[in-house]
C-alpha atoms as a PDB file:
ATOM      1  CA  UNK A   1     129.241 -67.577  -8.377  1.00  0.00           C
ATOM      2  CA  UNK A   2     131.234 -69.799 -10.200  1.00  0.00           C
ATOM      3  CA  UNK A   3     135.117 -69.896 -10.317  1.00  0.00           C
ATOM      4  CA  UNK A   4     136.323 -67.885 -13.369  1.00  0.00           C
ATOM      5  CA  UNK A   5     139.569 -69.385 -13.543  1.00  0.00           C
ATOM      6  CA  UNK A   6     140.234 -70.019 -17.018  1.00  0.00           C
ATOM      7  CA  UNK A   7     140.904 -66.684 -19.602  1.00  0.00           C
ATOM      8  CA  UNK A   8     140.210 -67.132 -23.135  1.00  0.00           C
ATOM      9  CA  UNK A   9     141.584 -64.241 -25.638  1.00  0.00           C
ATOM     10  CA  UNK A  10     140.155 -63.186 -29.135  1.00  0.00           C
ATOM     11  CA  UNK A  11     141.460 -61.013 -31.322  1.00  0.00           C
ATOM     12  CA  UNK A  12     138.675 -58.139 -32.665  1.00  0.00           C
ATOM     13  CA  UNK A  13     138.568 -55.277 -35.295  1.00  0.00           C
ATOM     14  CA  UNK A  14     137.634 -51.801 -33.361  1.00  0.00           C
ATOM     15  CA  UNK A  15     134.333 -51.870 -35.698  1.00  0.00           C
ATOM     16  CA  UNK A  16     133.189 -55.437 -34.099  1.00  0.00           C
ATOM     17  CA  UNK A  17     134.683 -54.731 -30.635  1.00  0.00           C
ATOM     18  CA  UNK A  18     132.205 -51.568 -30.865  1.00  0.00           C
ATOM     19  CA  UNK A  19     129.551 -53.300 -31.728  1.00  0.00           C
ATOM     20  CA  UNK A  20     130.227 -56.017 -29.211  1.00  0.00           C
ATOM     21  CA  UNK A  21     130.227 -53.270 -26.396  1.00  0.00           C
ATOM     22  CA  UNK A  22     126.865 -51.780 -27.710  1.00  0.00           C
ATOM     23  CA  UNK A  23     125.382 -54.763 -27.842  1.00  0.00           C
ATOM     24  CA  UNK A  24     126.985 -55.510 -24.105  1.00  0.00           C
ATOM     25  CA  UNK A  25     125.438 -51.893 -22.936  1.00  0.00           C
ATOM     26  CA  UNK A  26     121.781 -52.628 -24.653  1.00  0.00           C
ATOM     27  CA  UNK A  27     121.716 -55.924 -22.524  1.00  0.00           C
ATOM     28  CA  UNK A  28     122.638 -54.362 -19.442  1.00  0.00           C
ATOM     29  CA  UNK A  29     125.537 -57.228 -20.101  1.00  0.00           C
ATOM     30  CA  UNK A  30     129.603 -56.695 -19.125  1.00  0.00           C
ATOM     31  CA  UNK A  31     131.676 -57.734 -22.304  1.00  0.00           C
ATOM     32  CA  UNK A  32     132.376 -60.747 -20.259  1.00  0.00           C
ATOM     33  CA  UNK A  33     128.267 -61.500 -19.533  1.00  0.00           C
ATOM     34  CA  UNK A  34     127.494 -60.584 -23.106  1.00  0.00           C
ATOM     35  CA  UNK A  35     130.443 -62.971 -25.425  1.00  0.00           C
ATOM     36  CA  UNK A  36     129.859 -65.853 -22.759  1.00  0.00           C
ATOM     37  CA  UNK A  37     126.031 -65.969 -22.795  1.00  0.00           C
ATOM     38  CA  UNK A  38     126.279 -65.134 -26.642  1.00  0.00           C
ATOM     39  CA  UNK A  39     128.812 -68.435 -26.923  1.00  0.00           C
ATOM     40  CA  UNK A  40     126.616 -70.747 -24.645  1.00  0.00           C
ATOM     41  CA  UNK A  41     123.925 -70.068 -26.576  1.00  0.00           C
ATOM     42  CA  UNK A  42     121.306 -68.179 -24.589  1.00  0.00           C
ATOM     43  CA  UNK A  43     118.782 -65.923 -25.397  1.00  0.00           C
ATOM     44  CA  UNK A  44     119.979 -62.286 -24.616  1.00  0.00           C
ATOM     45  CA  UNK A  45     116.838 -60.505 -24.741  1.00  0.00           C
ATOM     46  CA  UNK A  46     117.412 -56.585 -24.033  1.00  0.00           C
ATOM     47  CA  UNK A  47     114.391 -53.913 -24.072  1.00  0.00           C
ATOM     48  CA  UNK A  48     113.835 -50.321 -23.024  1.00  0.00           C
ATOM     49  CA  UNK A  49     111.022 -49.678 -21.246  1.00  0.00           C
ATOM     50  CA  UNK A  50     111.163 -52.479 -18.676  1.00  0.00           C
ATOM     51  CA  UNK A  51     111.252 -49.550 -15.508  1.00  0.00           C
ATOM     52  CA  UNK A  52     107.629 -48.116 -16.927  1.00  0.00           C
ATOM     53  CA  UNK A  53     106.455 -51.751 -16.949  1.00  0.00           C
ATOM     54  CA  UNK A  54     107.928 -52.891 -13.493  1.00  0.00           C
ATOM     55  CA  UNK A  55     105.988 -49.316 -12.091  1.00  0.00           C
ATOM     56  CA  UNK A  56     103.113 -49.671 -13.628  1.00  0.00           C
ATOM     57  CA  UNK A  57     102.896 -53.322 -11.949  1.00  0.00           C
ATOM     58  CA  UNK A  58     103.794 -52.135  -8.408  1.00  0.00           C
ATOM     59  CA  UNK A  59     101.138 -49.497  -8.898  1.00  0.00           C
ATOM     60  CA  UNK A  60      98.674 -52.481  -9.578  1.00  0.00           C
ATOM     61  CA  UNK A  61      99.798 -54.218  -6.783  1.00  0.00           C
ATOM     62  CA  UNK A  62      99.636 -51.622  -4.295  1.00  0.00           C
ATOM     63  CA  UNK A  63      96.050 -50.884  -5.237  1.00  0.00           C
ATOM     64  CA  UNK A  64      95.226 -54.484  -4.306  1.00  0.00           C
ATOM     65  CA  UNK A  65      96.766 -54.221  -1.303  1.00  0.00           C
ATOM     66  CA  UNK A  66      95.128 -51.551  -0.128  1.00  0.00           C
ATOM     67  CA  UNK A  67      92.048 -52.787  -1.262  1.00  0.00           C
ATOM     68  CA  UNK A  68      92.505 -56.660   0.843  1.00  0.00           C
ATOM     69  CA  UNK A  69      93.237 -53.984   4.032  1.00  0.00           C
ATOM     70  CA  UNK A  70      89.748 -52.543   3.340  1.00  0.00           C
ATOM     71  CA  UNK A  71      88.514 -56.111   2.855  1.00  0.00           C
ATOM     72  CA  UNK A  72      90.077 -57.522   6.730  1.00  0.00           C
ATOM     73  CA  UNK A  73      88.880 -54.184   8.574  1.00  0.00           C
ATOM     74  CA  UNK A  74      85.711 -55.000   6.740  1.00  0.00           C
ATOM     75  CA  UNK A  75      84.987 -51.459   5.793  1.00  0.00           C
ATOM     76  CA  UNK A  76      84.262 -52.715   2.557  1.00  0.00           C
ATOM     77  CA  UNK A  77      82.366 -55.921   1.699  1.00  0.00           C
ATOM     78  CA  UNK A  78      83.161 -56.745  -2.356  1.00  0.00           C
ATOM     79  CA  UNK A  79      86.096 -55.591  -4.678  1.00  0.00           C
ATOM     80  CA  UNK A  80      85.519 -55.983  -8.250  1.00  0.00           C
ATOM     81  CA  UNK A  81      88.500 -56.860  -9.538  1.00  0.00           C
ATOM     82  CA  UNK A  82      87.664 -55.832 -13.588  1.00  0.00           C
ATOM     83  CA  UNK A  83      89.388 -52.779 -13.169  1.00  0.00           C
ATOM     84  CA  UNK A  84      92.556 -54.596 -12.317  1.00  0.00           C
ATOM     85  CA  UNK A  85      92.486 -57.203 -14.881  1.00  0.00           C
ATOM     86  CA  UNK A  86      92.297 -54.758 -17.852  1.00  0.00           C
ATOM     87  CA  UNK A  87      94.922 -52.910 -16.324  1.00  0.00           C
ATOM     88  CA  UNK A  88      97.427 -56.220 -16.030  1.00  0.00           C
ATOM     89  CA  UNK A  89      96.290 -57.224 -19.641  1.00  0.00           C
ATOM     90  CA  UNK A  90      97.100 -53.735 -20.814  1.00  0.00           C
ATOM     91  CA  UNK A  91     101.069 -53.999 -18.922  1.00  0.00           C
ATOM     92  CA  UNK A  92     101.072 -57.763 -20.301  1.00  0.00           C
ATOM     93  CA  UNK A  93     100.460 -56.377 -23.822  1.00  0.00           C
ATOM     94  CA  UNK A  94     102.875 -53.538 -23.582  1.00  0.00           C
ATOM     95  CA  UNK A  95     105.896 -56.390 -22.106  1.00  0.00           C
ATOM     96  CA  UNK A  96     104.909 -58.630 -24.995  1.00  0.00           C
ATOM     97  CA  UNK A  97     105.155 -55.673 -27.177  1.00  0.00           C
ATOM     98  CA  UNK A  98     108.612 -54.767 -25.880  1.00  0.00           C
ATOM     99  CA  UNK A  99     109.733 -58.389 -26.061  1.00  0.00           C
ATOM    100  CA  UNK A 100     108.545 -59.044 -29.873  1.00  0.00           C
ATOM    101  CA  UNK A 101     109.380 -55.606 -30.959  1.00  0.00           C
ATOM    102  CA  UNK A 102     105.702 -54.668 -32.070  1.00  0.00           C
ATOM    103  CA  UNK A 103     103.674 -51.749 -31.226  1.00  0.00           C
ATOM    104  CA  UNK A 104     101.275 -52.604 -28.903  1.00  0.00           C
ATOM    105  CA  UNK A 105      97.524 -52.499 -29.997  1.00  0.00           C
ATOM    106  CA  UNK A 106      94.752 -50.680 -28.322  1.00  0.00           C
ATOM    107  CA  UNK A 107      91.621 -52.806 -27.921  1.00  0.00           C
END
């Protein structure tokens, strides 16, 4: 972590300090995190739904896994795998979704 040495202070109305804060929260930002990636210039990208999406992907995962365990103790001999890839597509589309701010669409 860098050294924070240096303080810098700004004078605010309650209605934008509010906002600032909300905007901090939504982000899963501090004030700090929020005003200095908001002043350098970076993309603050905030979404709900990320937890659903990160679950849904471990629950993916772990299905493979088990599956390669059946593969070494060669009690099964082929995995098709289309199962899996409409299932990642689907949790690719809903994160794009959340990212863009769109509805996701059902194919």
């Amino acid at each position: 972590m860098a050294n924070k040495s240096k303080r810098i202070d700004i004078r605010v109305s309650e209605k934008e300090l509010i906002q600032i804060d909300k905007q901090a929260a939504k982000a899963k930002m501090s004030r700090s995190e929020y005003l200095i990636a908001a002043a350098l210039g970076k993309e603050i990208t905030a979404f709900d739904g990320g937890k659903e999406i990160a679950f849904q992907l471990s629950k993916i995962g772990n299905n493979i896994n088990q599956y390669k365990i059946l593969v070494h103790q060669e009690k099964i001999k082929v995995v098709y795998f289309d199962k899996f890839i409409g299932e990642v597509q689907a949790v690719w589309q809903s994160l794009s979704s959340l990212i863009s701010g769109t509805k996701p669409t059902s194919e």
